[in-house]
Protein backbone atom coordinates (compact mmCIF):
# COMPACT_ATOMS: atom_id res chain seq x y z
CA UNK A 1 16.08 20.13 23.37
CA UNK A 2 19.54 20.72 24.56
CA UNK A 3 22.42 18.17 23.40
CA UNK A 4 23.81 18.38 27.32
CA UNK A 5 20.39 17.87 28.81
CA UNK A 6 20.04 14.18 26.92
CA UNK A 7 21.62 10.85 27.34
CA UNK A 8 23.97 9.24 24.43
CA UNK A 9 20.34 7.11 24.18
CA UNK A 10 17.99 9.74 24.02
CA UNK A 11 20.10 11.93 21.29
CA UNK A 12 19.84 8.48 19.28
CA UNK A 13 15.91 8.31 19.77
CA UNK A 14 15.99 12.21 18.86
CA UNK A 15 18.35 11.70 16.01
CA UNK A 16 16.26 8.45 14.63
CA UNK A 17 13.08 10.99 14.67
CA UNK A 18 14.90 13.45 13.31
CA UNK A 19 16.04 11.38 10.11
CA UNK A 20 12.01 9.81 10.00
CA UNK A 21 10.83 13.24 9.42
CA UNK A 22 13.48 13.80 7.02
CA UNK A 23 13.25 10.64 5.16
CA UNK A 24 9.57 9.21 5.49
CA UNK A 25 7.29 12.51 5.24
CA UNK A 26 7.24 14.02 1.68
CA UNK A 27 6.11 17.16 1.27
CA UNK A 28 2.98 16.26 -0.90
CA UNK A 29 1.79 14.07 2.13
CA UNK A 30 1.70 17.24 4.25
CA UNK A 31 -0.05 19.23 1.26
CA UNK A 32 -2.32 16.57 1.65
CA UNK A 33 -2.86 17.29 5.25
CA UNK A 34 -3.06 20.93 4.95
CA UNK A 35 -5.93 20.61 2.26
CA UNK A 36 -7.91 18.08 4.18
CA UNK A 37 -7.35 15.13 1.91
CA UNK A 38 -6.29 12.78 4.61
CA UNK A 39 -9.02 11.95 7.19
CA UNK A 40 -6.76 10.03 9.49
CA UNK A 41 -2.71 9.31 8.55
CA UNK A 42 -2.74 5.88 8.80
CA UNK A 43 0.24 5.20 6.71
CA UNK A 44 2.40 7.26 8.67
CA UNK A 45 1.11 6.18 11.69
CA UNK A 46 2.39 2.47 10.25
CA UNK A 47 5.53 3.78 9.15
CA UNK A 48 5.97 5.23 12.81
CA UNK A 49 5.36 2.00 14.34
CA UNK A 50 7.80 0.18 11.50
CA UNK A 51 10.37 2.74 12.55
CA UNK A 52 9.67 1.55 16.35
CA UNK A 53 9.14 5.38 16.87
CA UNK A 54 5.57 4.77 18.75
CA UNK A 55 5.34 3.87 22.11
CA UNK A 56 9.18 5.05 23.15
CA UNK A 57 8.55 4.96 26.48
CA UNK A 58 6.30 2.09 26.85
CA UNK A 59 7.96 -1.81 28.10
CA UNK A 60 9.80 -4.02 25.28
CA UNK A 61 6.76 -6.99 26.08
CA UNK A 62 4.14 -4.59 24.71
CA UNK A 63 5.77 -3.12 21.89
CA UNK A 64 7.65 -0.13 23.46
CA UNK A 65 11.06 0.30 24.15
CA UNK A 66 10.95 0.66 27.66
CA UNK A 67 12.84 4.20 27.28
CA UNK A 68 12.19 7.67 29.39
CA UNK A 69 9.70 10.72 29.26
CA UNK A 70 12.74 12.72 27.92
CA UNK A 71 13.37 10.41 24.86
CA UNK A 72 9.89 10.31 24.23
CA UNK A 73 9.43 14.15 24.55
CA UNK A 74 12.79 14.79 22.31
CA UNK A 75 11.47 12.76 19.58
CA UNK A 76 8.03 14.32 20.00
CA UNK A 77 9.80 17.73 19.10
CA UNK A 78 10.87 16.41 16.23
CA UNK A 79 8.02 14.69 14.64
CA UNK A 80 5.91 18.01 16.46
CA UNK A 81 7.68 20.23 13.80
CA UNK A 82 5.54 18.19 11.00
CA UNK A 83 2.26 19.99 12.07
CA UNK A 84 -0.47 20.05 15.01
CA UNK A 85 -2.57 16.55 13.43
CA UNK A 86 0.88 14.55 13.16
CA UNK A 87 2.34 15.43 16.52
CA UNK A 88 -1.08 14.74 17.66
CA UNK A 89 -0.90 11.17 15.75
CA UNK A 90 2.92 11.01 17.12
CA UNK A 91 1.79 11.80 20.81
CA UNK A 92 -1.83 9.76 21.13
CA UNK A 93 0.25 6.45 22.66
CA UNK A 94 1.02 8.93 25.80
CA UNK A 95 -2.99 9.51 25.99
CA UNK A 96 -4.82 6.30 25.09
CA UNK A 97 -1.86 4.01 25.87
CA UNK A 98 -0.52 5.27 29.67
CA UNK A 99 -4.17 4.69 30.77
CA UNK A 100 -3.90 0.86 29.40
CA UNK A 101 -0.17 0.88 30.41
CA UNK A 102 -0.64 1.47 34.09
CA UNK A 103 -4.62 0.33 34.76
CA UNK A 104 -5.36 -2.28 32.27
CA UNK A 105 -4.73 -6.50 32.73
CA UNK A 106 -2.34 -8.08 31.16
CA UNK A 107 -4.81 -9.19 28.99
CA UNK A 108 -6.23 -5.95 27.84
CA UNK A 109 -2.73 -5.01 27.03
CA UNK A 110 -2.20 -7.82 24.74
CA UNK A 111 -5.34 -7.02 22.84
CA UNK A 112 -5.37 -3.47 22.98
CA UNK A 113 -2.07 -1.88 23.99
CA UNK A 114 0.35 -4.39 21.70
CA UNK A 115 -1.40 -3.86 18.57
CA UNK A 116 -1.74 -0.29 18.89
CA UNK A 117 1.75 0.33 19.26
CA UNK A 118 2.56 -1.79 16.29
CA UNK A 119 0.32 0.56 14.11
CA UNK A 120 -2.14 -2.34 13.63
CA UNK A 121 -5.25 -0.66 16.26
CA UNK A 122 -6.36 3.24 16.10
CA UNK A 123 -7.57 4.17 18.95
CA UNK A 124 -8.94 7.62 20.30
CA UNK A 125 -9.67 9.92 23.47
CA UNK A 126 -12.62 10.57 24.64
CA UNK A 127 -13.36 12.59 27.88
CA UNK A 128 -16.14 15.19 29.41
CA UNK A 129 -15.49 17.76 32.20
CA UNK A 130 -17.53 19.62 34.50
CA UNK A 131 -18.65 22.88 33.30
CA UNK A 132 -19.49 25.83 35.91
């Protein structure tokens, strides 16, 4: 993403991505991933949500940090250069979460949305559509 099109905040988001792929991803993790070894990458999943990397756009009271679709889409280019299953990993807050986020109770978001962003809940997608 352009420098010009992003806010001093969201080059900072980009930039913190930027150094987690850098710093936190070793190469034998993503031999690991390109041979199948790892069924699901929970450990960078945690070390996302240590980071406070999951979740950018989500409010501060579950987790989030109440940031924009642009600094959640300029980190996701970042952590999106790691593979297809990682960005996937990186991006599944924007599936499972926005439909907690904006239609579940308060409640549910304590129990489901809180925890997930903090790396401590996996969740997953699920969906059918009409075939013709």
């Amino acid at each position: 993403m352009y420098d010009f099109l992003l806010t001093a905040e969201e080059k900072a988001v980009r930039d913190e991505a930027k150094r987690f792929v850098r710093e936190e991803v070793s190469s034998a993790f993503l031999r690991q991933m390109d041979r199948d070894e790892v069924v699901y990458p929970r450990e960078f999943v945690e070390r996302l949500a240590a980071h406070n990397l999951r979740g950018i756009r989500f409010p501060e009271k579950w987790g989030g940090r109440g940031l924009n679709w642009v600094a959640d889409v300029a980190a996701t280019e970042e952590i999106g250069c790691l593979g297809m299953a990682l960005g996937c990993a990186f991006v599944m807050p924007s599936i499972v979460g926005e439909a907690l986020d904006k239609f579940g109770t308060d409640e549910q978001k304590e129990k489901y949305l809180k925890p997930y962003l903090e790396g401590k809940l996996v969740a997953a997608e699920a969906l059918t559509e009409p075939r013709g």
